[in-house]
N, C-alpha and C. Protein backbone atom coordinates (compact mmCIF):
# COMPACT_ATOMS: atom_id res chain seq x y z
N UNK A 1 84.86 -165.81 -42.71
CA UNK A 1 84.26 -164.64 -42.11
C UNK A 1 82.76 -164.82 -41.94
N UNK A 2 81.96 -165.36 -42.92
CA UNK A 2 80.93 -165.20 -43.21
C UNK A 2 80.05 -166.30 -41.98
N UNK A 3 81.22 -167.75 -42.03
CA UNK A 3 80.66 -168.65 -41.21
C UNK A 3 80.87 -168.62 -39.86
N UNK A 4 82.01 -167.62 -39.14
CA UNK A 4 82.17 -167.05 -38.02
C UNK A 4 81.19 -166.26 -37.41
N UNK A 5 80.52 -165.15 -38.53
CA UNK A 5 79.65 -164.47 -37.92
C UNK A 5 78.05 -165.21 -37.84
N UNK A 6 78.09 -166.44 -38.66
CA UNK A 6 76.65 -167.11 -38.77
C UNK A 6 76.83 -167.84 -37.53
N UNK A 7 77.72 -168.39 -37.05
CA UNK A 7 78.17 -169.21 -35.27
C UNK A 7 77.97 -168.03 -34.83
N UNK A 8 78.13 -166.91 -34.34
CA UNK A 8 78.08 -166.01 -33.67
C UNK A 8 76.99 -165.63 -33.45
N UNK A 9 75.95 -165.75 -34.42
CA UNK A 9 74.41 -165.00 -34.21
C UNK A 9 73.71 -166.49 -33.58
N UNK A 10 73.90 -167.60 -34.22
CA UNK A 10 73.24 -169.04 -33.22
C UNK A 10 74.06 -169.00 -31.95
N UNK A 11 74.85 -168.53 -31.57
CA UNK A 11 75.46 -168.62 -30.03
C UNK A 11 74.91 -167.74 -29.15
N UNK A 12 74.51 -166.44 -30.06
CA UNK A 12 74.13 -165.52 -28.82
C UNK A 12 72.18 -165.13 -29.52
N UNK A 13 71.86 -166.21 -30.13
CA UNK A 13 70.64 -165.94 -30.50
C UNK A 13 69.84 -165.77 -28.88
N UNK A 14 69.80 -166.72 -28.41
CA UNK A 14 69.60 -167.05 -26.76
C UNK A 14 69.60 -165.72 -25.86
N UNK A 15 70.32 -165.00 -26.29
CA UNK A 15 70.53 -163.90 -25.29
C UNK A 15 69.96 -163.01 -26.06
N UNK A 16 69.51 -162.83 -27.34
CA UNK A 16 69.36 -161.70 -27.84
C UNK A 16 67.99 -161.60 -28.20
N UNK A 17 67.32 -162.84 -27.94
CA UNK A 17 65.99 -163.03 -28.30
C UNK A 17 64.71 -163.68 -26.88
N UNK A 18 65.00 -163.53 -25.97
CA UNK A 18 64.45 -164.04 -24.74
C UNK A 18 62.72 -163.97 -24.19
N UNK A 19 62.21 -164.88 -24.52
CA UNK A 19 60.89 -164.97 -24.39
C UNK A 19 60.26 -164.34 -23.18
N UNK A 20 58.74 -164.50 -23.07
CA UNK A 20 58.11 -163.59 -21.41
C UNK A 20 58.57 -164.82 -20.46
N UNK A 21 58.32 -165.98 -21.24
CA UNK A 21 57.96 -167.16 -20.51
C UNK A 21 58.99 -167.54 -19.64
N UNK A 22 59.85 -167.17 -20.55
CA UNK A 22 61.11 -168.09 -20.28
C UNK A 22 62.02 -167.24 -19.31
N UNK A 23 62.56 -165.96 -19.92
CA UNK A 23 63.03 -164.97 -18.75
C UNK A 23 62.15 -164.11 -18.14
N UNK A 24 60.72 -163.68 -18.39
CA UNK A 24 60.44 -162.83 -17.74
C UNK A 24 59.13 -163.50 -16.20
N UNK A 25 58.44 -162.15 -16.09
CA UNK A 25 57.59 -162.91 -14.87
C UNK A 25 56.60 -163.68 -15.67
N UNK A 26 56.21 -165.10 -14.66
CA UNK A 26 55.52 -165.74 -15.35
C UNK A 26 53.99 -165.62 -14.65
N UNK A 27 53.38 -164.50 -14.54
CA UNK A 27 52.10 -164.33 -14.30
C UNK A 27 51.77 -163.05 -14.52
N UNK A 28 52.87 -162.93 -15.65
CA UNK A 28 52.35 -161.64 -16.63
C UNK A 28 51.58 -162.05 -17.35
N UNK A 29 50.70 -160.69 -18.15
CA UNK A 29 49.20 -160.97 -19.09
C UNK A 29 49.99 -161.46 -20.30
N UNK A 30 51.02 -161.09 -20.62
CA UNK A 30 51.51 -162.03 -22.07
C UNK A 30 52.23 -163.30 -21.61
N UNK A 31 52.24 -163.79 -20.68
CA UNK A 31 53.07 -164.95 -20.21
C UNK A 31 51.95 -166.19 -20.41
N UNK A 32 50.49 -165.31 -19.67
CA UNK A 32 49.34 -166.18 -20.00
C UNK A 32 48.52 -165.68 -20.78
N UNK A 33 49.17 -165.00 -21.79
CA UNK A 33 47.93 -164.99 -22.92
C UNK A 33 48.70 -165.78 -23.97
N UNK A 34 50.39 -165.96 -23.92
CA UNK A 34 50.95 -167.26 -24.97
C UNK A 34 50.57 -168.58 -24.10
N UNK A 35 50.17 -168.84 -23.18
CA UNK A 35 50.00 -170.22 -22.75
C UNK A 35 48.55 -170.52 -23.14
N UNK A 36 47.50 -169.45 -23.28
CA UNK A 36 46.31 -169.64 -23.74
C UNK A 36 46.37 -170.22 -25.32
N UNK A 37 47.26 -169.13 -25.97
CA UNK A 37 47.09 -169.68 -27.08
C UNK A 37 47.86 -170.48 -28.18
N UNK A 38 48.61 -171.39 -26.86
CA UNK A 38 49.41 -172.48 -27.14
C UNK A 38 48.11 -173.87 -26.56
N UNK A 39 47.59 -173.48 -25.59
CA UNK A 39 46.37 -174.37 -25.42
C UNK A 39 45.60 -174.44 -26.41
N UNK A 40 45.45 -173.18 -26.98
CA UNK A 40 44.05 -172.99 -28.24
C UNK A 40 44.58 -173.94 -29.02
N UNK A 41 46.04 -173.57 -29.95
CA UNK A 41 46.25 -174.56 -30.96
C UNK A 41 46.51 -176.18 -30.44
N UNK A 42 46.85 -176.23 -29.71
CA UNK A 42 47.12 -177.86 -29.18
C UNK A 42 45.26 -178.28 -29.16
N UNK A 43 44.20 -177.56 -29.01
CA UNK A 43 42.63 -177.73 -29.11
C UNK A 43 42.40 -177.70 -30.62
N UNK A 44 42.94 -177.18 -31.63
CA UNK A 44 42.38 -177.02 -32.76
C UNK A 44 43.57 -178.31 -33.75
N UNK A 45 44.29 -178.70 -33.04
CA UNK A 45 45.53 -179.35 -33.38
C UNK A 45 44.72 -181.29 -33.10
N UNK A 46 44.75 -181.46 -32.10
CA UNK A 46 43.45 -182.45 -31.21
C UNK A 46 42.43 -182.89 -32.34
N UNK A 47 41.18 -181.57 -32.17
CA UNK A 47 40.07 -181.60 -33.00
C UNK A 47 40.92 -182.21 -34.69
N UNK A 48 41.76 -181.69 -35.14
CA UNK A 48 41.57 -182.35 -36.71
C UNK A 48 42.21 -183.59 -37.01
N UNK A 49 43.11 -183.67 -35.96
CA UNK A 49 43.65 -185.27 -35.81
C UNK A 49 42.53 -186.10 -35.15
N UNK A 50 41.17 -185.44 -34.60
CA UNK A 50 40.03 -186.58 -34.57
C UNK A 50 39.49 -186.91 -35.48
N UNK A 51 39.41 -185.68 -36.32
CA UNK A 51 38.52 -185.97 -37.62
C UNK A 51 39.21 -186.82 -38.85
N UNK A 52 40.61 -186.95 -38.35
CA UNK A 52 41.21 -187.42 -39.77
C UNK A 52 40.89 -189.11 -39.18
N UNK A 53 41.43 -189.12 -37.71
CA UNK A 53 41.49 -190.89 -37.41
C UNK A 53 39.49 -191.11 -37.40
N UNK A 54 38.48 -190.22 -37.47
CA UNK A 54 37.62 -191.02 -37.41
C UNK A 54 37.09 -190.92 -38.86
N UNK A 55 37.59 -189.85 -39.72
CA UNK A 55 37.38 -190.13 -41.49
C UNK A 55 38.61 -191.74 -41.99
N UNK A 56 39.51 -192.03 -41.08
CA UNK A 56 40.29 -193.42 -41.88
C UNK A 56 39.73 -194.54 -41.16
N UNK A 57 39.08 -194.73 -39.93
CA UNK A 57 37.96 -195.66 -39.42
C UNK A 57 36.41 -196.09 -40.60
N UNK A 58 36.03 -194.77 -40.74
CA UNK A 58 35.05 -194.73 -41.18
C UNK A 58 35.00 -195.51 -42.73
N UNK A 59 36.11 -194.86 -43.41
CA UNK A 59 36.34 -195.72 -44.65
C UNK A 59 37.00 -197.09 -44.36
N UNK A 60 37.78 -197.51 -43.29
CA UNK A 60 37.70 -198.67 -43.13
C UNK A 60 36.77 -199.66 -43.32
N UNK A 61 35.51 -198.95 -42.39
CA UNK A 61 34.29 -199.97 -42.04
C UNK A 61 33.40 -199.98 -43.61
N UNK A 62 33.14 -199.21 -43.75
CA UNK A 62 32.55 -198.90 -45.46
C UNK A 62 33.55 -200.22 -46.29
N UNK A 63 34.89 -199.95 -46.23
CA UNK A 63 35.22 -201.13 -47.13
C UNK A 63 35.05 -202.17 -46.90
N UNK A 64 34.77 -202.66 -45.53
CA UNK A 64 35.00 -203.86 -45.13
C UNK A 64 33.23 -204.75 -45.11
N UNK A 65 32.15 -203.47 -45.38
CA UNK A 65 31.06 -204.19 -45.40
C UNK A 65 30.78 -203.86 -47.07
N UNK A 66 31.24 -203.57 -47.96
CA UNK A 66 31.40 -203.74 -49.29
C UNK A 66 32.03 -204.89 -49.81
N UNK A 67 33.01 -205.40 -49.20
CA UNK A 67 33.11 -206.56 -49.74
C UNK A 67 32.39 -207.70 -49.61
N UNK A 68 31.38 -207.98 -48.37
CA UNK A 68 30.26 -208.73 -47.72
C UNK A 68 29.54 -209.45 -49.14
């Protein structure tokens, strides 16, 4: 019973939960205010994966003129 009705809510999750983006108009103010701030995080997402690859560069070079 229990696992019938748990298939039942993932089958019709789709229909019961329908985004702006996805079914509604897409040049509504919430259609582009989630694309803004799916840009924002993909910008703040960017920025700390720079800082991490240029903090494991940085200690690279530090080790490598320490052993000199």
């Amino acid at each position: 019973m229990l696992v019938r009705l748990i298939s039942t809510i993932i089958c019709l999750s789709n229909f019961l939960l329908p985004c702006a983006v996805c079914y509604g108009n897409p040049e509504s103010l919430m259609a582009k205010g989630m694309n803004m701030g799916v840009l924002t995080l993909m910008g703040f997402i960017g920025f700390v994966l720079c800082i991490i690859v240029y903090s494991i560069i940085s200690i690279s070079l530090k080790t490598k003129n320490m052993k000199r």
